[in-house]
Protein backbone atom coordinates (compact mmCIF):
# COMPACT_ATOMS: atom_id res chain seq x y z
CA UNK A 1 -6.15 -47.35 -33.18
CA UNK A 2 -3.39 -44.88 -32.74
CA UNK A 3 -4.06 -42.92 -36.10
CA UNK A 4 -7.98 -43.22 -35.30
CA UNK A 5 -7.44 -41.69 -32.31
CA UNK A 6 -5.18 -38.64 -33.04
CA UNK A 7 -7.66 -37.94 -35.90
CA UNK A 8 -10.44 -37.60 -33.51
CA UNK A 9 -8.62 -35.33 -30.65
CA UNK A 10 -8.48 -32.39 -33.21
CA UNK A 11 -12.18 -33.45 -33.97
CA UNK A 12 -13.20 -33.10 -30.24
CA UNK A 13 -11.30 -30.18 -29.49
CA UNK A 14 -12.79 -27.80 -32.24
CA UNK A 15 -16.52 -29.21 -30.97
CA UNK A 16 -15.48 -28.29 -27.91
CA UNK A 17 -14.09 -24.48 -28.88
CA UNK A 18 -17.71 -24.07 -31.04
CA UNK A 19 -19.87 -25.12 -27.78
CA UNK A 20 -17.67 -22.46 -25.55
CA UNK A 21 -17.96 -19.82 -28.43
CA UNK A 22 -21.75 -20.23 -29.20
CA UNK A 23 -22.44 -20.72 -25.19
CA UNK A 24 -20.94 -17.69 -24.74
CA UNK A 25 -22.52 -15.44 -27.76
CA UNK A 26 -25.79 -17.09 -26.36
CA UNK A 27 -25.40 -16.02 -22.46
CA UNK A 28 -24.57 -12.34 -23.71
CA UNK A 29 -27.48 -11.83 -26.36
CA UNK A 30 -30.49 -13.75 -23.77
CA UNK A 31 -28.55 -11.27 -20.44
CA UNK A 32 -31.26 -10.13 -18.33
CA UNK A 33 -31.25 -7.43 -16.26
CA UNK A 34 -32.95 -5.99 -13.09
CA UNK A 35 -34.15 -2.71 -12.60
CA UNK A 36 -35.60 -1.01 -9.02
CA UNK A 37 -35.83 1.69 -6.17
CA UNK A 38 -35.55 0.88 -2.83
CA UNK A 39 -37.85 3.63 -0.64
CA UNK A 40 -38.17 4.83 2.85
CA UNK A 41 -41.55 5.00 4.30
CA UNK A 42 -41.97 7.14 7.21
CA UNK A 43 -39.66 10.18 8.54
CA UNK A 44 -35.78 9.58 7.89
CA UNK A 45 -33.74 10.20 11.38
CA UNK A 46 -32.23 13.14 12.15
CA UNK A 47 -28.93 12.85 10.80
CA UNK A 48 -26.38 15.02 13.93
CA UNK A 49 -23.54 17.26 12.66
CA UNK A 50 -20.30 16.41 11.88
CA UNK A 51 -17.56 18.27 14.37
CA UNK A 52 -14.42 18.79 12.70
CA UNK A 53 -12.38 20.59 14.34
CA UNK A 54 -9.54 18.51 16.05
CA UNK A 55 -8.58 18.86 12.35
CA UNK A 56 -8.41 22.48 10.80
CA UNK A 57 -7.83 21.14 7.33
CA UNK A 58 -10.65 18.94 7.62
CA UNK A 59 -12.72 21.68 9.07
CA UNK A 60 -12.13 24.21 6.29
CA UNK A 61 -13.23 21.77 3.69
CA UNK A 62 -16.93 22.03 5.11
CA UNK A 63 -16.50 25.73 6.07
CA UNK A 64 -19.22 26.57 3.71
CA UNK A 65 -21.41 23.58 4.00
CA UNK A 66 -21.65 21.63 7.46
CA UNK A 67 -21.43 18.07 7.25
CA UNK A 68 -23.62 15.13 8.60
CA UNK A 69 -23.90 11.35 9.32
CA UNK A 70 -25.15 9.53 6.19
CA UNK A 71 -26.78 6.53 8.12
CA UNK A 72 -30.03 7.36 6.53
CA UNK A 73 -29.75 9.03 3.01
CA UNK A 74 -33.05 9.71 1.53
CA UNK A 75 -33.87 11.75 -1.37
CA UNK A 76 -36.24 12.92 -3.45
CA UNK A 77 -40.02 10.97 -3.09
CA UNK A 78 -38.63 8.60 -0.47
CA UNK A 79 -35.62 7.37 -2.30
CA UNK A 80 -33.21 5.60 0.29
CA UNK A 81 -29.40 5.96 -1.17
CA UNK A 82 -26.74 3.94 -0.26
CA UNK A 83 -28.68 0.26 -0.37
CA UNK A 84 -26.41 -2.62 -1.93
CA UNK A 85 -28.76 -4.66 -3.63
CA UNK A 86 -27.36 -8.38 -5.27
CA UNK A 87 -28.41 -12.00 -5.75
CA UNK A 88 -28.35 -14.03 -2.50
CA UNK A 89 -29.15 -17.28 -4.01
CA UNK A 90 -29.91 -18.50 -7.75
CA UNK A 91 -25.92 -17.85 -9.38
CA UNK A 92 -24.05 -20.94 -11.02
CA UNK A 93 -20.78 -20.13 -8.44
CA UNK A 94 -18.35 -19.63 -11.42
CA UNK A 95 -19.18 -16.26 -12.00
CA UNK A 96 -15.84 -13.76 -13.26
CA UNK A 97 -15.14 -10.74 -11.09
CA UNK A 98 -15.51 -7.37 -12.60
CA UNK A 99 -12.12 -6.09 -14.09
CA UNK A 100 -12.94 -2.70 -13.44
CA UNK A 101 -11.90 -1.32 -9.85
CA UNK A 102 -13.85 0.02 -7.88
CA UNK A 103 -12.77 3.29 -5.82
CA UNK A 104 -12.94 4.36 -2.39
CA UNK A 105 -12.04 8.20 -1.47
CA UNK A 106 -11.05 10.19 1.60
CA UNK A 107 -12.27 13.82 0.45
CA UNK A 108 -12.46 16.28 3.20
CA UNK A 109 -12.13 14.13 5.71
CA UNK A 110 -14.70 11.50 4.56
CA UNK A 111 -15.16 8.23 2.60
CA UNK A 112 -17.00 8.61 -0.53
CA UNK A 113 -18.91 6.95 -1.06
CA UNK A 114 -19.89 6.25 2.35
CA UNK A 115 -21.47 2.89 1.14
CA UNK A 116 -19.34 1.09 -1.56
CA UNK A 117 -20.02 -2.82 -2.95
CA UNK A 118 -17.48 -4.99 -4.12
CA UNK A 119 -17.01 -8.35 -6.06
CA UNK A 120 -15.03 -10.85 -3.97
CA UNK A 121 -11.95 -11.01 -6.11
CA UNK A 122 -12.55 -7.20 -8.01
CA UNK A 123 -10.07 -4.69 -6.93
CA UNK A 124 -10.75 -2.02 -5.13
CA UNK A 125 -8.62 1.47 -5.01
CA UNK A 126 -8.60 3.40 -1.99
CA UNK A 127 -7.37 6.88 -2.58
CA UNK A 128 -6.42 10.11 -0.45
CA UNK A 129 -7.35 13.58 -1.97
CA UNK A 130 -6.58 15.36 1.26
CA UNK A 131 -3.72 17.22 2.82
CA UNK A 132 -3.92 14.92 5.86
CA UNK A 133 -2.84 11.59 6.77
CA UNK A 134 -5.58 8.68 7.03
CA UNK A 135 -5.49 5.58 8.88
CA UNK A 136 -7.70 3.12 6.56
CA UNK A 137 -9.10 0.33 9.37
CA UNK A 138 -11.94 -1.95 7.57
CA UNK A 139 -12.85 -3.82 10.46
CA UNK A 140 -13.57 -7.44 8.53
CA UNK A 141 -14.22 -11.09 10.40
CA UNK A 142 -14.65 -13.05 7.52
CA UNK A 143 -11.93 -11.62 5.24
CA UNK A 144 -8.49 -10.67 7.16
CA UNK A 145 -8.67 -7.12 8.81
CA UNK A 146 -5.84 -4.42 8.35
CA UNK A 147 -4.92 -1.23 9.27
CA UNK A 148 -2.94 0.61 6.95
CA UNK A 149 -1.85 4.70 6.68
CA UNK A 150 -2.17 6.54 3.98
CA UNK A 151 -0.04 9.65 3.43
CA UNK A 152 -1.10 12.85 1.85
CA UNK A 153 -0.25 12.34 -2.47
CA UNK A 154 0.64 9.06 -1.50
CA UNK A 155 -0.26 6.39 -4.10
CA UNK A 156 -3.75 4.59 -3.94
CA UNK A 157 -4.01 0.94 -1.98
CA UNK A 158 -4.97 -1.81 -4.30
CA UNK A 159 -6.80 -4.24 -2.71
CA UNK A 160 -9.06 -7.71 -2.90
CA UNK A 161 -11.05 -9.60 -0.58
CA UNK A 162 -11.50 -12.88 -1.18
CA UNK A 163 -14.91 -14.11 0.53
CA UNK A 164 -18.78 -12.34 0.87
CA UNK A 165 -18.68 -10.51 3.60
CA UNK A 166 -22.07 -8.18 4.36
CA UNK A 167 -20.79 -5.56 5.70
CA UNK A 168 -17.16 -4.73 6.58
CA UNK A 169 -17.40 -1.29 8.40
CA UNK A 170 -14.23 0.61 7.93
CA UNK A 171 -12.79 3.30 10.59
CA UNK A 172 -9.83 6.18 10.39
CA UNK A 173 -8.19 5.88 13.52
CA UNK A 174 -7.04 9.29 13.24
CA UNK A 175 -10.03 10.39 12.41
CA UNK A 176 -12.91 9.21 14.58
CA UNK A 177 -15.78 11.06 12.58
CA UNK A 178 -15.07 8.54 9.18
CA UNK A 179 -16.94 5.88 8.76
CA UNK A 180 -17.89 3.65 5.45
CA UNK A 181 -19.23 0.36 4.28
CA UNK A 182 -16.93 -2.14 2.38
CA UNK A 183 -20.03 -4.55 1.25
CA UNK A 184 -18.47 -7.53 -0.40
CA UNK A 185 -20.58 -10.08 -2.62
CA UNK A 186 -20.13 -12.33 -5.40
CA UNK A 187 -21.72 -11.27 -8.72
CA UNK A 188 -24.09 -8.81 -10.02
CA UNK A 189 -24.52 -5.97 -7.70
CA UNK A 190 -26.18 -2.39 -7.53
CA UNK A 191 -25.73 0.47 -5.15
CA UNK A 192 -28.82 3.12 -4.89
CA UNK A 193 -28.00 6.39 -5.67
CA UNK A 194 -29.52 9.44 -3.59
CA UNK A 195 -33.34 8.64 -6.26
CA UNK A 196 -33.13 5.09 -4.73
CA UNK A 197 -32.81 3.72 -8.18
CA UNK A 198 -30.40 0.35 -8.63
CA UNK A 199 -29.68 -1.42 -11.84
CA UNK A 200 -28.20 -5.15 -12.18
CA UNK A 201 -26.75 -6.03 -15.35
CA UNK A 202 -25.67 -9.28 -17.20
CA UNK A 203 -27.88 -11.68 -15.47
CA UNK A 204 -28.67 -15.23 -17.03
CA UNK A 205 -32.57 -15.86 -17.70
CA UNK A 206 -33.66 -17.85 -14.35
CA UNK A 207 -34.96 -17.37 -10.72
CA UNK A 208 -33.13 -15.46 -8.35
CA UNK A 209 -33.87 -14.58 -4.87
CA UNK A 210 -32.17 -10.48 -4.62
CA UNK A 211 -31.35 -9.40 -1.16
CA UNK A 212 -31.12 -5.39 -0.14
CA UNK A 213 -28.83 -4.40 2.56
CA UNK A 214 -28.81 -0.92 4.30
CA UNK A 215 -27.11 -0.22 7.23
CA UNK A 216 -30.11 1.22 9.77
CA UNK A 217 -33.11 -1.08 9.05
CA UNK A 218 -31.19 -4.56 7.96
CA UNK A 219 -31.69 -6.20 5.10
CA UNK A 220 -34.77 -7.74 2.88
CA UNK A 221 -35.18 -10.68 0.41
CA UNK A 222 -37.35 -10.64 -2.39
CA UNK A 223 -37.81 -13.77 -5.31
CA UNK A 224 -37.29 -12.24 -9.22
CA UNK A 225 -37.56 -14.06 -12.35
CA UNK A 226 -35.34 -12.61 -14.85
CA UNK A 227 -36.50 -12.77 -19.12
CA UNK A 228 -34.11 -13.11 -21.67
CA UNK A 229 -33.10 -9.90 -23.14
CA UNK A 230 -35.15 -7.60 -21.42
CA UNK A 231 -35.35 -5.90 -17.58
CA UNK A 232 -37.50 -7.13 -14.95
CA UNK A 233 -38.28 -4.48 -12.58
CA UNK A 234 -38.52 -5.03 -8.66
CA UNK A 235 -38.79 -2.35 -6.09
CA UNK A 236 -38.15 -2.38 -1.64
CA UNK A 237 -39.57 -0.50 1.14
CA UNK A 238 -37.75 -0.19 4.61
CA UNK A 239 -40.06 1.42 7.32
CA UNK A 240 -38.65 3.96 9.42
CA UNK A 241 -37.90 3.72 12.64
């Protein structure tokens, strides 16, 4: 019994190794992948000027350009930027965090971008570019909330969150004008840029029901069947208000 059974453990555990390694070779040859635009439809807001200038070095970054609020981005043919669009309901729960960070950056005395989307458990670097000091305040109720400075050339944060949280709005508290989106989810995620257009990669063939957030008009749910190897292509439509 004894010998039977140490010849079979070495038996077992190289099935086991070939079911991971074809299982895996599988999932990345049949990855589907999702393709859209999210649109506005109607007149974008009036977006009101920035005022800078309690802060002359944030003031003479935008001497040439005036800034404005980025609640409502739209582009060209109705594109609506900054829309975080992921899967809601429909992924297996053991899905790996990205290992590529993600970046957050105070640039003339604003967060670029002003919308960013994170994997819970994907880091995230938050850098300062500018010759002033930042106060980085995410304002978060699921995850824990912090308030940390950042000096001018000082080295970047490195942080995680651990749960979905949709959204964290962040804050500089010595800067009253900055505001962002930390949009935390857990896997595949897009982020329209300023044509609308969003891409989600390495999805396994099945049904998924794909949510859009954007800060103004709320979010939107929408069902999507995703093909083996190939993109399915959705798109959304917020109405203005």
């Amino acid at each position: 019994m004894k010998t039977g059974y140490k010849l079979l453990v070495p038996v077992l555990l190289i099935f086991a190794f070939a079911l991971v390694h074809s299982a895996s070779s599988v999932n990345a040859a049949s990855a589907g992948q999702v393709t859209g635009t999210v649109k506005l439809d109607g007149t974008a807001p009036h977006q009101r000027g920035i005022d800078m200038s309690k802060d002359p070095s944030c003031a003479a970054a935008h001497k040439d350009k005036p800034v404005t609020t980025e609640n409502v981005v739209v582009g060209a043919n109705g594109g609506l930027a900054n829309v975080v669009v992921y899967i809601s309901q429909g992924l297996a729960g053991n899905e790996a965090a990205s290992s590529q960070p993600v970046q957050l950056e105070q640039k003339g005395c604003q967060y670029f971008p002003h919308v960013v989307a994170v994997d819970a458990g994907q880091h995230m670097k938050i850098v300062n570019d500018d010759q002033a000091l930042h106060n980085i305040h995410p304002q978060a109720v699921k995850n824990t909330a912090w308030n940390k400075s950042q000096m001018p050339g000082g080295p970047p944060l490195d942080i995680t969150w651990g749960s979905e949280e949709i959204p964290i709005p962040v804050k500089c508290n010595v800067h009253p004008w900055m505001q962002a989106y930390i949009v935390v989810v857990k896997g595949p995620y897009g982020v329209t840029d300023n044509s609308g257009s969003f891409k989600l990669d390495n999805l396994a063939p099945g049904n998924y029901t794909l949510t859009a957030w954007q800060e103004t008009y709320g979010t939107q749910t929408q069902n999507v069947t995703v093909a083996s190897g190939k993109p399915t292509a959705v798109s959304f439509t917020f109405k203005a208000k």
